[in-house]
N, C-alpha and C. Protein backbone atom coordinates (compact mmCIF):
# COMPACT_ATOMS: atom_id res chain seq x y z
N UNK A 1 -64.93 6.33 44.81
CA UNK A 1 -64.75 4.92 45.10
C UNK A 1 -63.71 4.75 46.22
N UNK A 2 -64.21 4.06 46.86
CA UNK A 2 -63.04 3.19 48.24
C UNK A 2 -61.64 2.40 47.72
N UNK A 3 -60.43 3.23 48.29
CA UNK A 3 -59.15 2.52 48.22
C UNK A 3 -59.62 0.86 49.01
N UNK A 4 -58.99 -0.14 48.27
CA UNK A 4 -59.35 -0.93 48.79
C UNK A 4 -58.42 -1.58 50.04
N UNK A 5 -58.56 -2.20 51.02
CA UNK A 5 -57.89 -2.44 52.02
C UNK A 5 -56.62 -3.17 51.85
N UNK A 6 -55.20 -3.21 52.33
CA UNK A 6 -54.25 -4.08 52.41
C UNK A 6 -54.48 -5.36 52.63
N UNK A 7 -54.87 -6.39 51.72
CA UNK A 7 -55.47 -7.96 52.13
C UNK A 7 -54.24 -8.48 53.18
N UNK A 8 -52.85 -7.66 52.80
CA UNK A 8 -51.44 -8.68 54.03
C UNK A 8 -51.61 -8.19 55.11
N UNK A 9 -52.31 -6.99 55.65
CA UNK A 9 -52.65 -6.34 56.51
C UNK A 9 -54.46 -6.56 57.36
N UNK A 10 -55.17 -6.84 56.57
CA UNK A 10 -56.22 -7.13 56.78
C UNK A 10 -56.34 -8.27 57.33
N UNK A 11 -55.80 -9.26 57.39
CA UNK A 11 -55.24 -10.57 58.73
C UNK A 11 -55.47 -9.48 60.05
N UNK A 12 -56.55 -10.32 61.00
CA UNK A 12 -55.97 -9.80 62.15
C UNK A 12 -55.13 -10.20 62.59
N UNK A 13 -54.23 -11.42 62.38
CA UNK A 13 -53.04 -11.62 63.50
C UNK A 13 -51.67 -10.76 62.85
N UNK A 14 -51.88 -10.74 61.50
CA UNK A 14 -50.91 -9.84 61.06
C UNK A 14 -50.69 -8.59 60.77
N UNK A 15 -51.91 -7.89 60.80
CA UNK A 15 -52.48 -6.32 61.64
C UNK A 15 -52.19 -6.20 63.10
N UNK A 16 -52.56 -7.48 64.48
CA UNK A 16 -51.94 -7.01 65.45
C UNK A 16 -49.92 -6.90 65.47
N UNK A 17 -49.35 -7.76 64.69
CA UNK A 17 -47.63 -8.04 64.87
C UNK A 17 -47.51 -6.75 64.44
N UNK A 18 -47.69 -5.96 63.33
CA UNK A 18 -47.69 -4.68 62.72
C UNK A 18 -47.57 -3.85 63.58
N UNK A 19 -49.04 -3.96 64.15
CA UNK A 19 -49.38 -2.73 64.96
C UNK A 19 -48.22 -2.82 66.39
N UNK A 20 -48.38 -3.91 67.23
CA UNK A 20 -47.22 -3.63 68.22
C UNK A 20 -45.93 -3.12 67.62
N UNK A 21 -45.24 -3.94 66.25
CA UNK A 21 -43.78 -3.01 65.98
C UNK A 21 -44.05 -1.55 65.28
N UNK A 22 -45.08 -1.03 65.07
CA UNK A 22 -44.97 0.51 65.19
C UNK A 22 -44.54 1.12 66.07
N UNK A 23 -45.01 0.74 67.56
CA UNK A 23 -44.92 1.35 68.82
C UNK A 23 -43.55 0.80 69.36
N UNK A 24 -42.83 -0.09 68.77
CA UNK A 24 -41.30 -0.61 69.56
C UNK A 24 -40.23 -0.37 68.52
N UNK A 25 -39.01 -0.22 68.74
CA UNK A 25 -37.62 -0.42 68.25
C UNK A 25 -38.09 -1.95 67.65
N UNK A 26 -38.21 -2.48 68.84
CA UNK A 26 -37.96 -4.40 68.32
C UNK A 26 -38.37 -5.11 69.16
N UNK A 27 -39.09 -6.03 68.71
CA UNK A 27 -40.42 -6.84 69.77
C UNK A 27 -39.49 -8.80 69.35
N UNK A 28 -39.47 -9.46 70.25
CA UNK A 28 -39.08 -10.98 70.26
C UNK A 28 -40.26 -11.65 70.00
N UNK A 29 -40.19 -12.74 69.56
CA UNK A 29 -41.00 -13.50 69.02
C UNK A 29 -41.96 -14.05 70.20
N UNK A 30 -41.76 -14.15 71.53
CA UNK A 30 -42.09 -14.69 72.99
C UNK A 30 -43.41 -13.61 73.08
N UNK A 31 -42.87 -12.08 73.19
CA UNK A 31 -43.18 -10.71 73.58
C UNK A 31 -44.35 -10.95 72.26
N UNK A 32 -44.48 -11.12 71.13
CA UNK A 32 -45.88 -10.94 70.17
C UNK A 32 -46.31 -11.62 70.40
N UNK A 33 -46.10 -13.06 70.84
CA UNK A 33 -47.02 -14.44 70.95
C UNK A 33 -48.16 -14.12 72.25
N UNK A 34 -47.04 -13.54 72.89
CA UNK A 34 -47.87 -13.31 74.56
C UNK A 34 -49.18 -12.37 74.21
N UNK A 35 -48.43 -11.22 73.25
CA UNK A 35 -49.75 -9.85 73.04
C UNK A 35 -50.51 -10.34 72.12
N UNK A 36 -50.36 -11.48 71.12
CA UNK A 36 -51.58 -11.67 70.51
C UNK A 36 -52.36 -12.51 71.41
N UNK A 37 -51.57 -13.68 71.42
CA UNK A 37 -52.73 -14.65 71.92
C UNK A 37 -52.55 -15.82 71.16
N UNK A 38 -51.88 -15.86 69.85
CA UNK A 38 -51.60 -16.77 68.88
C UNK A 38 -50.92 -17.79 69.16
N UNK A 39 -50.78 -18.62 68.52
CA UNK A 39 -50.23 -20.13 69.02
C UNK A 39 -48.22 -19.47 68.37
N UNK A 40 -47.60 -20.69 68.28
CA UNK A 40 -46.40 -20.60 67.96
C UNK A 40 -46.29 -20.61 66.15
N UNK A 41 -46.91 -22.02 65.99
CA UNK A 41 -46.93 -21.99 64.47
C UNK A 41 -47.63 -21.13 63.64
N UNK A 42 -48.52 -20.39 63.83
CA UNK A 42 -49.60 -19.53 63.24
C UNK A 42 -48.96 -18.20 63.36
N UNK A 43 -48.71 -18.00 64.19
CA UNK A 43 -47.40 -16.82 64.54
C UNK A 43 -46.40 -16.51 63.18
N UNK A 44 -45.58 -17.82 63.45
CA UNK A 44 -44.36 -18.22 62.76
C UNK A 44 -44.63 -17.90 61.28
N UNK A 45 -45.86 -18.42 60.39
CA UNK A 45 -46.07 -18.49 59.14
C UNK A 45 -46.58 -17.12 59.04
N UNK A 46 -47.50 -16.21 59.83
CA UNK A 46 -48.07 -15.22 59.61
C UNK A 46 -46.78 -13.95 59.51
N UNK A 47 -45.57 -14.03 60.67
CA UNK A 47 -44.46 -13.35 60.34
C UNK A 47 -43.76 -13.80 59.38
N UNK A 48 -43.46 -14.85 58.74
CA UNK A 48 -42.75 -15.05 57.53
C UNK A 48 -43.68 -14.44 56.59
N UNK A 49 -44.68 -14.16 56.57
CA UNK A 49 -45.50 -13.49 55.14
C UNK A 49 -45.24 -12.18 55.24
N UNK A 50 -45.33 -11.55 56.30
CA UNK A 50 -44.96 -9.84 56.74
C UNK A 50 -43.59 -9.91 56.58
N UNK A 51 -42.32 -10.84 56.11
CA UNK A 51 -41.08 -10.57 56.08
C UNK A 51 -41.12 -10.92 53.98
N UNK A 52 -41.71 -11.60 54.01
CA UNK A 52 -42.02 -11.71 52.47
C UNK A 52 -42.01 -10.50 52.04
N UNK A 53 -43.17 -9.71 52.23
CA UNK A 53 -43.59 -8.68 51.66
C UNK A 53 -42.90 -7.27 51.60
N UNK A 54 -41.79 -7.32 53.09
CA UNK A 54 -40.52 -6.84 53.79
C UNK A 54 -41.25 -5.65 54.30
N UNK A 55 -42.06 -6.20 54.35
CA UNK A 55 -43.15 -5.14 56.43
C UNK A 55 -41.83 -4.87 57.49
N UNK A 56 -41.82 -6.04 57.84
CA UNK A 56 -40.70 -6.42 58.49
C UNK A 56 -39.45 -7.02 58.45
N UNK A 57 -38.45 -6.59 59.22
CA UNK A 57 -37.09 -7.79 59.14
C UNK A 57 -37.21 -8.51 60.69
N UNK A 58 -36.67 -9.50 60.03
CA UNK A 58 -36.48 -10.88 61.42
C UNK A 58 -34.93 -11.20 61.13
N UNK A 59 -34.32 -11.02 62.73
CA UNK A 59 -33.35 -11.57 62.81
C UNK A 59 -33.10 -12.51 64.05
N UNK A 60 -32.62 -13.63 63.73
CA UNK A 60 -32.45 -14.80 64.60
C UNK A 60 -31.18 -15.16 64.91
N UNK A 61 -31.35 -15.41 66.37
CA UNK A 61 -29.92 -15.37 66.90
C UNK A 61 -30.15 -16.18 67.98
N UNK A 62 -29.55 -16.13 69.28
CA UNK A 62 -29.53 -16.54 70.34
C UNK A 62 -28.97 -15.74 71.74
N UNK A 63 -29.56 -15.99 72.68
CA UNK A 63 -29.89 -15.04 73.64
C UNK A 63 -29.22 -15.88 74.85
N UNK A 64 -28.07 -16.10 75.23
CA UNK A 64 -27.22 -17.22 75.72
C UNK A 64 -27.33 -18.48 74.96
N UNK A 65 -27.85 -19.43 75.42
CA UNK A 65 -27.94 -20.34 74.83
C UNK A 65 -29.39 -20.80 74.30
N UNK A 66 -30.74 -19.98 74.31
CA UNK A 66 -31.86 -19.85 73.91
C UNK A 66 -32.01 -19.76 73.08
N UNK A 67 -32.57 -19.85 71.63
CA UNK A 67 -32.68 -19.25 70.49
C UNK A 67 -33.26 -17.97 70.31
N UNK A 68 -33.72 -16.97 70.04
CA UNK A 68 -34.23 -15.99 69.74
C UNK A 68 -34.59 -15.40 68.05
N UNK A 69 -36.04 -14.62 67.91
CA UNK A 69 -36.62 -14.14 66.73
C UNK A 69 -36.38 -12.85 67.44
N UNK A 70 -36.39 -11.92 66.77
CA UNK A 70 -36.63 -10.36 66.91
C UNK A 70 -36.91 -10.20 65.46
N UNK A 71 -37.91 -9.27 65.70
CA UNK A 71 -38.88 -8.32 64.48
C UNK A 71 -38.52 -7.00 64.51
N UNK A 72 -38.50 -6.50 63.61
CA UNK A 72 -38.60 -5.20 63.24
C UNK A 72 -39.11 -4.79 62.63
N UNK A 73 -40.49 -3.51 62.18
CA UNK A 73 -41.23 -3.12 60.88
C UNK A 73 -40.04 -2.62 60.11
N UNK A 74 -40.22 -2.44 59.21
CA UNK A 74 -39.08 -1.85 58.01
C UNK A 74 -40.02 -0.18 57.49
N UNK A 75 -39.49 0.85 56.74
CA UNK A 75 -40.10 1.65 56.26
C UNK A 75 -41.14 1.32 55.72
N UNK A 76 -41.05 0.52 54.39
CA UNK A 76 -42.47 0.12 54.00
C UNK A 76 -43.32 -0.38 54.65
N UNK A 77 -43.31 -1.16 55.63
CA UNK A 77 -44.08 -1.68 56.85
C UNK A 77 -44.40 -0.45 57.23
N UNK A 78 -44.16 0.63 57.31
CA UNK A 78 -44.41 1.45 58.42
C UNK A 78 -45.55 2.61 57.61
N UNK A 79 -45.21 2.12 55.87
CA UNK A 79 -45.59 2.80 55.34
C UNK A 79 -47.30 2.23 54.67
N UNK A 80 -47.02 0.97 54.76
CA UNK A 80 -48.24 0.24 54.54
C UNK A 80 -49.56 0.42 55.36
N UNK A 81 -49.00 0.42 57.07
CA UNK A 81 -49.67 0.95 58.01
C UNK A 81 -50.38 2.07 57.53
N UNK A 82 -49.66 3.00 57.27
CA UNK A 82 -50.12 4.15 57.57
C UNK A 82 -51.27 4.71 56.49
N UNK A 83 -50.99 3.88 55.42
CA UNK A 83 -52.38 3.87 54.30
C UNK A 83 -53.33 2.81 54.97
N UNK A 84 -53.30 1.62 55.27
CA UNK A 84 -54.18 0.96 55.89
C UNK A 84 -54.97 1.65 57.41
N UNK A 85 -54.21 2.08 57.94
CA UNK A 85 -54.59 3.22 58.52
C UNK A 85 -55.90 4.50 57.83
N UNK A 86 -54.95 5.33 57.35
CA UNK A 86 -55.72 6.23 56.43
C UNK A 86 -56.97 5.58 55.64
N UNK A 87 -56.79 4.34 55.31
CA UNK A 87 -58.19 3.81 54.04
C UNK A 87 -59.46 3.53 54.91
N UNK A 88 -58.53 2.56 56.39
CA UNK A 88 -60.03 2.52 57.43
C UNK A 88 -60.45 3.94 57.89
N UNK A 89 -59.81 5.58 57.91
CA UNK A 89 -60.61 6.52 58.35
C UNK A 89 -61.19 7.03 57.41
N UNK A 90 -61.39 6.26 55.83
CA UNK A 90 -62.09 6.71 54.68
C UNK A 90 -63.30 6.03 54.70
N UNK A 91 -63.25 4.54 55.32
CA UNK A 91 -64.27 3.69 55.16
C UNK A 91 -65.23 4.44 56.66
N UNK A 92 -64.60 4.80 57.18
CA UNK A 92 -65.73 5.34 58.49
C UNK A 92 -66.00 6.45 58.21
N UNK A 93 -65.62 7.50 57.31
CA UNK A 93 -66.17 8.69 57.11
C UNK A 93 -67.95 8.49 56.52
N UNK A 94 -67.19 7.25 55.53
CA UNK A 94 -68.59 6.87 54.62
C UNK A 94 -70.14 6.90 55.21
């Protein structure tokens, strides 16, 4: 029988935020909006669910006088991947 897929992961907009902070230290909230394609608010709620689950940490600050988000995957984030990963090269073996 098939592991079944990560449903918090199975979002594509929250499979792509994932997938870019594998490949970075730390991605800004500007820098994911641009690589998805996603609006601001859809963004916003889709990373608060990946910080829920603690995929990721978000820390907010300000960048002179700008506000700023920065993301980070966390271990388990990194670790969630990597079975969601692994389960889709089980479902294509099939």
């Amino acid at each position: 029988m098939l592991k079944p897929l990560d449903p918090l992961l199975h979002s594509e907009l929250r499979l792509a935020v994932v997938s870019i902070l594998i490949g970075v230290e730390e991605a800004d909230f500007v820098y994911i909006r641009t690589e998805t394609g996603a609006t601001a608010g859809n963004l916003s709620v889709q990373i608060d669910k990946l910080q829920k689950a603690g995929y990721i940490e978000v820390e907010k600050g300000f960048k002179g006088k700008m506000p700023r988000t920065t993301c980070r995957i966390t271990d388990k984030g990194r670790e969630a991947f990597r079975e969601y990963v692994e389960t889709l090269r089980d479902y294509i073996k099939m």
